[in-house]
Protein backbone atom coordinates (compact mmCIF):
# COMPACT_ATOMS: atom_id res chain seq x y z
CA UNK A 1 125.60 66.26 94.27
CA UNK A 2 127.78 69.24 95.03
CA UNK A 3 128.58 69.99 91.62
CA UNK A 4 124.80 69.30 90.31
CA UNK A 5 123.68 72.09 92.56
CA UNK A 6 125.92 74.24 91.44
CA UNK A 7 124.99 73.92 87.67
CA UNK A 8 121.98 76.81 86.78
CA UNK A 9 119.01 75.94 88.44
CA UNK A 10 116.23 75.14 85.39
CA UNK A 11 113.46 74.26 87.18
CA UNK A 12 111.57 77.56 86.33
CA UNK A 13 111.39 76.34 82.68
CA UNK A 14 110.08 73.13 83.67
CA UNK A 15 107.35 74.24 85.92
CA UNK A 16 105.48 77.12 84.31
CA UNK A 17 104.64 77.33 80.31
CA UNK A 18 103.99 81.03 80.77
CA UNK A 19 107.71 81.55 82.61
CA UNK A 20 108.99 79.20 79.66
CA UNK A 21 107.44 81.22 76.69
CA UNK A 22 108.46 84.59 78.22
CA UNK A 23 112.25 83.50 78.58
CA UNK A 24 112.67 81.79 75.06
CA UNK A 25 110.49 85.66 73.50
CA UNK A 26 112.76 87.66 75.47
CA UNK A 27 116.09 85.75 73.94
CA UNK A 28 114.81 86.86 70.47
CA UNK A 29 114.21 90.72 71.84
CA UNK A 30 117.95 91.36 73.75
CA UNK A 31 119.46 88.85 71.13
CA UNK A 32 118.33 91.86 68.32
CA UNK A 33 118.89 94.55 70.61
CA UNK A 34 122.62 93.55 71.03
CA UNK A 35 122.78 93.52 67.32
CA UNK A 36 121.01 96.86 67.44
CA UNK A 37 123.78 98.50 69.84
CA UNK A 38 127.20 96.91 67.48
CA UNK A 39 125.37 98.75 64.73
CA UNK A 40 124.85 102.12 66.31
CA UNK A 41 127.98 101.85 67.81
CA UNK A 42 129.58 100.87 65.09
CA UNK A 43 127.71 103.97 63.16
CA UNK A 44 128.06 107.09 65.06
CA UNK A 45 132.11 105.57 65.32
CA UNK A 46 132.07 105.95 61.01
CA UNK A 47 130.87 108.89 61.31
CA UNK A 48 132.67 110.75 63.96
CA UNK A 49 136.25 108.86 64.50
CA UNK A 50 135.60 110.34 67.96
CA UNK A 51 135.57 108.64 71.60
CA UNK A 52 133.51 111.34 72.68
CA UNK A 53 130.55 110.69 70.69
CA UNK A 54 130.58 107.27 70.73
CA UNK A 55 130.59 107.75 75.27
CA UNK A 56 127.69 110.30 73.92
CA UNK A 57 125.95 107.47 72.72
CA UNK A 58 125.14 106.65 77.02
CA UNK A 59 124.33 110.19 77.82
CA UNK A 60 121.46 109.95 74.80
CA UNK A 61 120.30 106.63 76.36
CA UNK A 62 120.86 107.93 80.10
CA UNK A 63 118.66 110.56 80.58
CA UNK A 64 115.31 108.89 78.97
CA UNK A 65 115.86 105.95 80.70
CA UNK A 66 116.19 108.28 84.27
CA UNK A 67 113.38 110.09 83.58
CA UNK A 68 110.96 107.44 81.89
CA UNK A 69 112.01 104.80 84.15
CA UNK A 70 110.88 106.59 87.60
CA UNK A 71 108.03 107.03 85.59
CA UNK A 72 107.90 103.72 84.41
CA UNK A 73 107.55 102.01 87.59
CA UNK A 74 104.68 103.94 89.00
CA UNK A 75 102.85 103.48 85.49
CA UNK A 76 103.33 99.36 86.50
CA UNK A 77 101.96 99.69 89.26
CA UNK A 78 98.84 101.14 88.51
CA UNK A 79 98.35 99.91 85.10
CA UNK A 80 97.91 96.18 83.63
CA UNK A 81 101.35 94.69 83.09
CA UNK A 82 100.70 92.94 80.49
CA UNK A 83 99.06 95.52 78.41
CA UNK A 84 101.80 97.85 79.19
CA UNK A 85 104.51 95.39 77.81
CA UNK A 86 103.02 94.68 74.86
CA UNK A 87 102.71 98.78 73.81
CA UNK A 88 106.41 98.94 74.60
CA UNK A 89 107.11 96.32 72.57
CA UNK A 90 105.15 97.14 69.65
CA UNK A 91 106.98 100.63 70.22
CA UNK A 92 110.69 99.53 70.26
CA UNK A 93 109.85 97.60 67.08
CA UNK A 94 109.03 101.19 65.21
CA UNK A 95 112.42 101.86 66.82
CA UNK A 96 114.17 99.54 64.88
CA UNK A 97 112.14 100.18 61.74
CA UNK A 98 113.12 103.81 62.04
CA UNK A 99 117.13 103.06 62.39
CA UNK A 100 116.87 101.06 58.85
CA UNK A 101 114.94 103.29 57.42
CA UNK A 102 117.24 106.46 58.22
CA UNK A 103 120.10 104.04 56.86
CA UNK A 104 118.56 103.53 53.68
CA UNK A 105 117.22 107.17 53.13
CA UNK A 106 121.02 108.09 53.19
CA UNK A 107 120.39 110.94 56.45
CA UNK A 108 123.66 110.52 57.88
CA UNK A 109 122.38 112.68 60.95
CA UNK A 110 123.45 112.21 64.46
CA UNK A 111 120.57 113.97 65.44
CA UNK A 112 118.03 111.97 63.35
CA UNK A 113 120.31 108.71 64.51
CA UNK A 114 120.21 109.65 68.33
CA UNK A 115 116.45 110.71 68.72
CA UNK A 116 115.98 106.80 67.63
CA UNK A 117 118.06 105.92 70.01
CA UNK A 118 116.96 107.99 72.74
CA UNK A 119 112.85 107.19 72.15
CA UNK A 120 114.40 103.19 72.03
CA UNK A 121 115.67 104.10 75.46
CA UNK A 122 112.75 105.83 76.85
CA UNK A 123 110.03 103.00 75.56
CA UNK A 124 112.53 100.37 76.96
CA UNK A 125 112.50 101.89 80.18
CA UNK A 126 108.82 101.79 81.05
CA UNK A 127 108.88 98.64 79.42
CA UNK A 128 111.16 97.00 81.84
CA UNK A 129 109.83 97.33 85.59
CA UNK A 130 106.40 95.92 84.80
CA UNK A 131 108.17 92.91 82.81
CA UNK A 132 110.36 92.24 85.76
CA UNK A 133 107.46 91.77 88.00
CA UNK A 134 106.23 88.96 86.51
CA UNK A 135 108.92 86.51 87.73
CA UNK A 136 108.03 86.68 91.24
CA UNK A 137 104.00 86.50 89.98
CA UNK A 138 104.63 83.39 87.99
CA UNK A 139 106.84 81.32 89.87
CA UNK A 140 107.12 80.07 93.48
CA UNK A 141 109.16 81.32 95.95
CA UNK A 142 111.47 78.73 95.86
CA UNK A 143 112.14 79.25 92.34
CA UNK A 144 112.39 82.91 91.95
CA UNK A 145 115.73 83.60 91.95
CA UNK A 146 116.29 80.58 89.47
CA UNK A 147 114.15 82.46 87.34
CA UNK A 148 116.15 85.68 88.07
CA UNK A 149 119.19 83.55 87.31
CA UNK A 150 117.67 82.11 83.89
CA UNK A 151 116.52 85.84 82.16
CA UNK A 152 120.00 86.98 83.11
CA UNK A 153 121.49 83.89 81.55
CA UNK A 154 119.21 84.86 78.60
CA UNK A 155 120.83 88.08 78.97
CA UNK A 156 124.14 86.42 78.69
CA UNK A 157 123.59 84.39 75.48
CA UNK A 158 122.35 87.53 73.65
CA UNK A 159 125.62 89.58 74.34
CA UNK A 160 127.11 86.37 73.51
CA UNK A 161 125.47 85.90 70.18
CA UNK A 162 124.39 89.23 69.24
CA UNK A 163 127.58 91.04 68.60
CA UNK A 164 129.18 88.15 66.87
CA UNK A 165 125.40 88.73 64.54
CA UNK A 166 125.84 92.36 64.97
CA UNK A 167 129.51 92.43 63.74
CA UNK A 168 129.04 89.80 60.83
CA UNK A 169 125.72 91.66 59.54
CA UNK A 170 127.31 94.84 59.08
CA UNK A 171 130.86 92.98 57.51
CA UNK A 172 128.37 91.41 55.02
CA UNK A 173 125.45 93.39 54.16
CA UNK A 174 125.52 96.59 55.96
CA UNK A 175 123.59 98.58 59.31
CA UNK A 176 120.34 98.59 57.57
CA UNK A 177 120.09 94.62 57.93
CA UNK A 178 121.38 94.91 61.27
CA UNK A 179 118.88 97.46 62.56
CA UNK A 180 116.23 95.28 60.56
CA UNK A 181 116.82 92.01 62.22
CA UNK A 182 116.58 93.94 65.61
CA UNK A 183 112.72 95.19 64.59
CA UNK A 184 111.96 91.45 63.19
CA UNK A 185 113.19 89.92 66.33
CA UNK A 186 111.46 91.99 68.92
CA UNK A 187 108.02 91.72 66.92
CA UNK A 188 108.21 88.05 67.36
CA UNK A 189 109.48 88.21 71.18
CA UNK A 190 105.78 89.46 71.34
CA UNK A 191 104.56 85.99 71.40
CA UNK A 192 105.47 85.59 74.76
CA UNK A 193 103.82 88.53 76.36
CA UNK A 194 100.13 87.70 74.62
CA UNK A 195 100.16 84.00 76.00
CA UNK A 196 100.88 85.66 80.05
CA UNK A 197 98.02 84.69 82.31
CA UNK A 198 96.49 87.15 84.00
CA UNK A 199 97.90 88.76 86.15
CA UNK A 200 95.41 91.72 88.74
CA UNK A 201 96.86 94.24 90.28
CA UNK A 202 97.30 93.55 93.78
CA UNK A 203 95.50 95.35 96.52
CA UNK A 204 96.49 98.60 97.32
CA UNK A 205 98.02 99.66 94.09
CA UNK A 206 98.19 103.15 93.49
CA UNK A 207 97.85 105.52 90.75
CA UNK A 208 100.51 106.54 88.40
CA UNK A 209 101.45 110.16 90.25
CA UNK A 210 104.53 112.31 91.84
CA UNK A 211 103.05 110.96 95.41
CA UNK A 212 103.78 107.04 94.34
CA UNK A 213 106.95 107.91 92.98
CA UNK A 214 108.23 109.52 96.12
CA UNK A 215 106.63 106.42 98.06
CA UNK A 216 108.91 104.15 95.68
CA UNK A 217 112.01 106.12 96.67
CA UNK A 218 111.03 106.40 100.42
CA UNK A 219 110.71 102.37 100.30
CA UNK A 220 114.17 102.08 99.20
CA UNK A 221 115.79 104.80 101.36
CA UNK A 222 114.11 103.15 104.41
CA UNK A 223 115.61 99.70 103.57
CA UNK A 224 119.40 99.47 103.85
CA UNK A 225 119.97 96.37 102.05
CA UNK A 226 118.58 97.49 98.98
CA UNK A 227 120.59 101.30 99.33
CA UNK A 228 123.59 99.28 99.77
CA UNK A 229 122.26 97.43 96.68
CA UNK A 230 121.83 100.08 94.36
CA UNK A 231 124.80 101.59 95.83
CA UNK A 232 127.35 98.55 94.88
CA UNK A 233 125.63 98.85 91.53
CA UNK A 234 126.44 102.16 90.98
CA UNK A 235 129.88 101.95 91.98
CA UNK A 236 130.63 99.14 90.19
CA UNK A 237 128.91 100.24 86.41
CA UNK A 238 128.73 104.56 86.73
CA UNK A 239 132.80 104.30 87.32
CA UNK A 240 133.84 101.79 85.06
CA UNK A 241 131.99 100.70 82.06
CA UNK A 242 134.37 100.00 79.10
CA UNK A 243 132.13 99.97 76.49
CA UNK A 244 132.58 103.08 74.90
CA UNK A 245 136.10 102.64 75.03
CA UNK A 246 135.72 99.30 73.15
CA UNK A 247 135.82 101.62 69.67
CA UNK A 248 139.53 103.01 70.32
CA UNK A 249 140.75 100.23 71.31
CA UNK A 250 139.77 97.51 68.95
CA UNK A 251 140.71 100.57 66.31
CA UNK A 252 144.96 100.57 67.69
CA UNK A 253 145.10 96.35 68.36
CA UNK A 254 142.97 95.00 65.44
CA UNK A 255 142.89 97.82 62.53
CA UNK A 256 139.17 98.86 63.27
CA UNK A 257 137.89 95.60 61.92
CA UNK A 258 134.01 95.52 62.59
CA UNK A 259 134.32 91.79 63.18
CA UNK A 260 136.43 92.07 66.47
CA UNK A 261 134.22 95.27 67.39
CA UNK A 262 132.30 92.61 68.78
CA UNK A 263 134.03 90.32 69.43
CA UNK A 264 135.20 92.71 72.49
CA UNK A 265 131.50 92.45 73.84
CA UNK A 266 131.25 88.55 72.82
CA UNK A 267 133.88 88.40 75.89
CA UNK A 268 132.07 90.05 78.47
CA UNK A 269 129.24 87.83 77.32
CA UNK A 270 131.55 84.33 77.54
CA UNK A 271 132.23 84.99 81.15
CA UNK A 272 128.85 86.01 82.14
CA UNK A 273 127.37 82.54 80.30
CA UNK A 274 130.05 80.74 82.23
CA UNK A 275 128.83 81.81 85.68
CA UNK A 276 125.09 81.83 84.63
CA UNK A 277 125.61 78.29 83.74
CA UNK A 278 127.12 77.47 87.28
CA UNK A 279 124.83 80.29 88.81
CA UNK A 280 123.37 77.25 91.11
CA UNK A 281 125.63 78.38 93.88
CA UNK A 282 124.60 81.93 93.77
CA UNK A 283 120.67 81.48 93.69
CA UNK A 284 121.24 79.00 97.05
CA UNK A 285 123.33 81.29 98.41
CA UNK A 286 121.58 82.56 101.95
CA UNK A 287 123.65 85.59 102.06
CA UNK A 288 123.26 87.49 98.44
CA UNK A 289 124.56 90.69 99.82
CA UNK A 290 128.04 89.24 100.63
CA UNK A 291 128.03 87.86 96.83
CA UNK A 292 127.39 91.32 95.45
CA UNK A 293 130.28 92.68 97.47
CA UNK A 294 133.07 90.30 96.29
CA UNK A 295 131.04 90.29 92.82
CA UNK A 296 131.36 94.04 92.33
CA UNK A 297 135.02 94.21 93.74
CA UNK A 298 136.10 91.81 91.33
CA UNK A 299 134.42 93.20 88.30
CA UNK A 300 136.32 96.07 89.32
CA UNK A 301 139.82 94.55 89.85
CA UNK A 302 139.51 92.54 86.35
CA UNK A 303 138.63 95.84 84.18
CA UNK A 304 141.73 97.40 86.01
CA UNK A 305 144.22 94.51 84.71
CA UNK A 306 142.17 94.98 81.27
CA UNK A 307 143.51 98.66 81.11
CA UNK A 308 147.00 97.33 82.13
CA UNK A 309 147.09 94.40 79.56
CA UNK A 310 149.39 94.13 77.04
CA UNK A 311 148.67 91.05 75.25
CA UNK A 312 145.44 90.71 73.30
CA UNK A 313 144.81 87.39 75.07
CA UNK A 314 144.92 88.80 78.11
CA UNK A 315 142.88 91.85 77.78
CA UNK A 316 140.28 89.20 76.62
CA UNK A 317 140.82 87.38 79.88
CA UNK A 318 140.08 90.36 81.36
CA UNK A 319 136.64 90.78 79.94
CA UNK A 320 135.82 86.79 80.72
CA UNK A 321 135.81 87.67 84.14
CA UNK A 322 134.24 91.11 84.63
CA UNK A 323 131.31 89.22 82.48
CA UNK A 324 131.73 86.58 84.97
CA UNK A 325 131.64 89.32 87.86
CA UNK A 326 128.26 91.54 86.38
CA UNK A 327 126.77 88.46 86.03
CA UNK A 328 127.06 87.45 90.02
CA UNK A 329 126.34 90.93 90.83
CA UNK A 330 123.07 91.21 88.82
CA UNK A 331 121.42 87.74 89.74
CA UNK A 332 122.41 88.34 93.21
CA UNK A 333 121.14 91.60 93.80
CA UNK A 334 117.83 91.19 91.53
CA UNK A 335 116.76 88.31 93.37
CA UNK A 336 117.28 89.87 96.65
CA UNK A 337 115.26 92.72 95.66
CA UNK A 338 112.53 90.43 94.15
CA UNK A 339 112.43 88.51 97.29
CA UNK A 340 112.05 91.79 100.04
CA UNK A 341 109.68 93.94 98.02
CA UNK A 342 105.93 93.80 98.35
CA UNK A 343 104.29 93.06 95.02
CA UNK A 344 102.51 96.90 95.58
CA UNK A 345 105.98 98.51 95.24
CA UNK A 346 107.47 96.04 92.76
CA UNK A 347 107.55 97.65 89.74
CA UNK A 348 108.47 101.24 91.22
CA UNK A 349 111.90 99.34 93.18
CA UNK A 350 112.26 97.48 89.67
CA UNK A 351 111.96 100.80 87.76
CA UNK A 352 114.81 101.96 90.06
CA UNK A 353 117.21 98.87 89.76
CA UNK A 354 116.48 99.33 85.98
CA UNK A 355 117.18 103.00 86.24
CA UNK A 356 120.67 102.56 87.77
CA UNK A 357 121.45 99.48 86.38
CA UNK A 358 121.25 100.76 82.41
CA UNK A 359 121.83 104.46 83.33
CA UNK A 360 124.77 103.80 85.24
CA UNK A 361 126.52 102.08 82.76
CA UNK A 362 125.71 104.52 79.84
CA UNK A 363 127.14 107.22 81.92
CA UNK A 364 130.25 105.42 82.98
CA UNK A 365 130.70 104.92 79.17
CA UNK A 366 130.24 108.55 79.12
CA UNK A 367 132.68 109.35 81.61
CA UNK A 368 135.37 106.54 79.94
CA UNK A 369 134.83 108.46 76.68
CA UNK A 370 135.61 111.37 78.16
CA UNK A 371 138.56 111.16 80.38
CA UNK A 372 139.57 109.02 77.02
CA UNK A 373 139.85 111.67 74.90
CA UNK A 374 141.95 113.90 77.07
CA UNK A 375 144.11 111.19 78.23
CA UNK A 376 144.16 107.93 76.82
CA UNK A 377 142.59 104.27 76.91
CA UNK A 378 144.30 102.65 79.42
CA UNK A 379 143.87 105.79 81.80
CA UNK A 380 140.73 105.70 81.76
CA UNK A 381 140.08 102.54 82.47
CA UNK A 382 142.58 101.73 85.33
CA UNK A 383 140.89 104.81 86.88
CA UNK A 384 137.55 103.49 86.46
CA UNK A 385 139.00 100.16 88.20
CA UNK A 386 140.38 101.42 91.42
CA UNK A 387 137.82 104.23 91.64
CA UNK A 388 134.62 101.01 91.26
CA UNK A 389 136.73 99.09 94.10
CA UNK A 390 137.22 101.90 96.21
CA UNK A 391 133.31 102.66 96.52
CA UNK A 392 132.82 99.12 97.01
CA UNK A 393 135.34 98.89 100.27
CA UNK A 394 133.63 102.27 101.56
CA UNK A 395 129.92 100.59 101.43
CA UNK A 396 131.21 97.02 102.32
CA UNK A 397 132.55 98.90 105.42
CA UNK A 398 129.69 101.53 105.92
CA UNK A 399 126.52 98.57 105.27
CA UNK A 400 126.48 96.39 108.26
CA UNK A 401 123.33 95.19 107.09
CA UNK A 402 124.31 94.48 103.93
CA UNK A 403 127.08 92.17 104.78
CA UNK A 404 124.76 90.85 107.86
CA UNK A 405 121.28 89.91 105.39
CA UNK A 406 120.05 86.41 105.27
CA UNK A 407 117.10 85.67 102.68
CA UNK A 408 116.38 83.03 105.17
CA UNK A 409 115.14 85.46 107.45
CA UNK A 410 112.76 87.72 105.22
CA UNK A 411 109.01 86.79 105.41
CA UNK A 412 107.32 86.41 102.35
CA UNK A 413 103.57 87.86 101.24
C-alpha cells in the first residue's frame, strides 16, 4: 500500500476525457519543442563556436517571455481560454515553419535565426497561463495536483525523448527536419485544445489592462507562501542553469558529437521521469513548501558535484538527480499555487510562475555562458551551485510561512 501510493497518481487520466486529450496533445507539442531547442542550440553553436552566444540564446527567449507573459496572464483572464490557446498554437506552428524554412533558404543569420526564436518565446508565453488554468477547471480538487504531477511528467518524457529525436534528426538528415517535425507536432497537439469543454470566465474577471496586472502582482506580494515560492524558484534556476554550458562541455569530453549534445539533456530528463513516476508522495504531501525547500537545495548541491565531476558517469549522475530535484520543485510548487489562487487571478499568478520559471532559467544560462567564457566550465557551474543553495538557506530561514503551510488548511472556492 505504501509503495502503491507512492507510484504517480493517474487518476486524472481516468476521470476526465477532456484532461486525458489535453495531456496526450501537449506530449506531441513539448516532445517537438525539445527537438526544436537541440536544433537551435545545436545551430547558433555551428555557427559561432562561442559560449556566449549559445547563453545568448536565453537572453533572446528571456525578455519576450517577461514582457509577453505579464501580459499574458491578464489577456487569460479576460479573454476565452480556449480561444486564446488555440491562436498561440496555430502561431508557434508558423514558428517552426519559419526555422526550416530559413534552413533551407541557406540565411545563415543570427538575427533572422533569433527573431524566430524570440516571437516562439513571446507566443509561448501568452500561450501558457491560460493553458495552465485549465487543470484546476477540469479536475476535482482532489485530483489537481495529480494532474499538476501528470503534465510535468509529460514534461519529463519530452526532454527525455526529444533530444535523443533532436540529436538523431540532425546526425541523419539535418536542422531543417528537426525544426519541421517541431511545426508538424504542435499542429497536431491542437487536437486537444478544440475538444476542451467550455470553460466561462468566472465572475469578476477583469479586463486585459496595466490596473489587472498590478492587481496580479499585489496578489502575490500579499501572500508569502507564494513569494517564498517564486523566490526558491528563482534561486534555484536564475543561478544555476547548465544548459548553455552543455555545448562546451560535451565539445572537450565527447568531440562535439551532436548525438551526446543531447544526450546531456536526455539526463536531466531520466531523473525527472524517475521522480514523476514516484511523484505519489509529493502530490499527498500536506506540506509542499517544505518539499520545494529540500527540492531546490538539492538541485543545487547535485549541479555543484556536476561541475566537480571528473568521470563522464558521474557528471551524468549528476544530471539524474538535479532532473530528479526540478521535477519535485515544479510539481510541488505548481500545485500549491493552483490550490491557493482564486480562479479570477489564475492565469495572471500562472503568467508569473511561467515568467520566472522559463525566464529564470534562460538567464541563468545566460549568466553560465558568461562567467564561462571568462573563466571556465566547471567555474561556472560550482558557482552557480553554492550561490542556488545559498539563496535557498536565506529564504528557508527568512519564510516562516513557507516552511509552516499546510494545503490541509487552505479553503477552497
Amino acid at each position: 500500500m505504501i509503495l502503491q501510493r507512492g507510484l504517480v497518481d493517474i487518476r486524472p487520466l481516468r476521470s476526465s476525457s477532456a484532461f486525458r486529450r489535453l495531456w496526450f496533445s501537449g506530449v506531441l507539442a513539448i516532445t517537438g519543442g525539445q527537438v526544436m531547442m537541440v536544433a537551435v542550440l545545436y545551430q547558433v553553436w555551428e555557427m559561432t563556436g562561442s559560449p556566449i552566444w549559445t547563453g545568448a540564446i536565453g537572453v533572446v527567449r528571456a525578455v519576450p517571455l517577461i514582457v509577453c507573459g505579464v501580459l499574458g496572464g491578464a489577456i487569460a483572464d479576460a479573454v476565452d481560454r480556449r480561444s486564446l490557446v488555440r491562436v498561440t498554437t496555430t502561431v508557434q506552428a508558423c514558428v517552426g515553419l519559419g526555422l526550416a524554412i530559413q534552413i533551407l533558404a541557406g540565411w545563415d543569420s543570427l538575427v533572422v535565426l533569433f527573431a524566430l526564436v524570440a516571437l516562439g518565446a513571446g507566443t509561448g508565453a501568452v500561450d501558457a497561463p491560460a493553458r495552465r488554468t485549465f487543470v484546476p477547471r477540469l479536475l476535482a480538487r482532489e485530483e489537481v495536483m495529480a494532474g499538476v504531477a501528470l503534465q510535468h511528467l509529460s514534461v519529463q518524457g519530452a526532454m527525455l525523448l526529444g533530444p535523443a529525436i533532436g540529436g538523431v534528426l540532425i546526425g541523419w538528415w539535418d536542422l531543417s527536419v528537426s525544426f519541421g517535425v517541431y511545426a508538424t507536432a504542435v499542429l497536431a497537439s491542437l487536437y486537444g485544445i478544440i475538444r476542451l469543454p467550455p470553460m466561462p470566465l468566472a465572475e469578476g474577471a477583469r479586463r486585459p489592462g496595466f490596473r489587472a496586472i498590478a492587481e496580479g502582482f499585489t496578489f502575490v506580494r500579499s501572500r508569502a507562501v507564494l513569494r517564498g515560492a517564486f523566490g526558491i524558484d528563482l534561486g534555484a534556476t536564475l543561478l544555476a542553469m547548465p544548459v548553455a554550458l552543455f555545448p562546451l562541455v560535451n565539445e572537450v569530453r565527447f568531440g562535439g558529437n551532436p548525438e551526446t549534445l543531447g544526450l546531456f539533456l536526455s539526463c536531466v530528463a531520466i531523473g525527472g521521469m524517475l521522480a514523476g513516476l514516484t511523484s505519489g508522495w509529493v502530490t499527498r504531501a500536506d506540506r509542499p513548501g517544505v518539499v520545494q525547500l529540500c527540492a531546490a537545495g538539492i538541485w543545487g548541491l547535485a549541479l555543484t558535484l556536476f561541475g566537480l565531476a571528473g568521470p563522464a558517469w558521474l557528471a551524468m549522475g549528476m544530471l539524474v538527480l538535479a532532473g530528479g530535484a526540478d521535477t519535485i520543485l515544479v510539481v510541488s510548487r505548481g500545485g500549491m499555487i493552483q490550490m491557493v489562487t482564486p480562479d479570477t487571478h489564475r492565469g495572471r499568478v500562472n503568467a508569473l510562475e511561467h515568467t520566472l520559471g522559463v525566464a529564470g532559467p534562460e538567464l541563468g544560462n545566460a549568466r553560465g555562458g558568461l562567467v564561462a567564457q571568462f573563466t571556465s566550465a566547471p567555474f561556472a557551474l560550482v558557482s552557480g551551485g553554492l550561490s542556488s543553495m545559498l539563496v535557498i538557506a536565506l529564504i528557508a530561514w527568512r519564510n516562516r510561512p513557507m516552511r509552516t503551510f499546510r494545503l490541509s488548511t487552505v479553503e477552497h472556492e
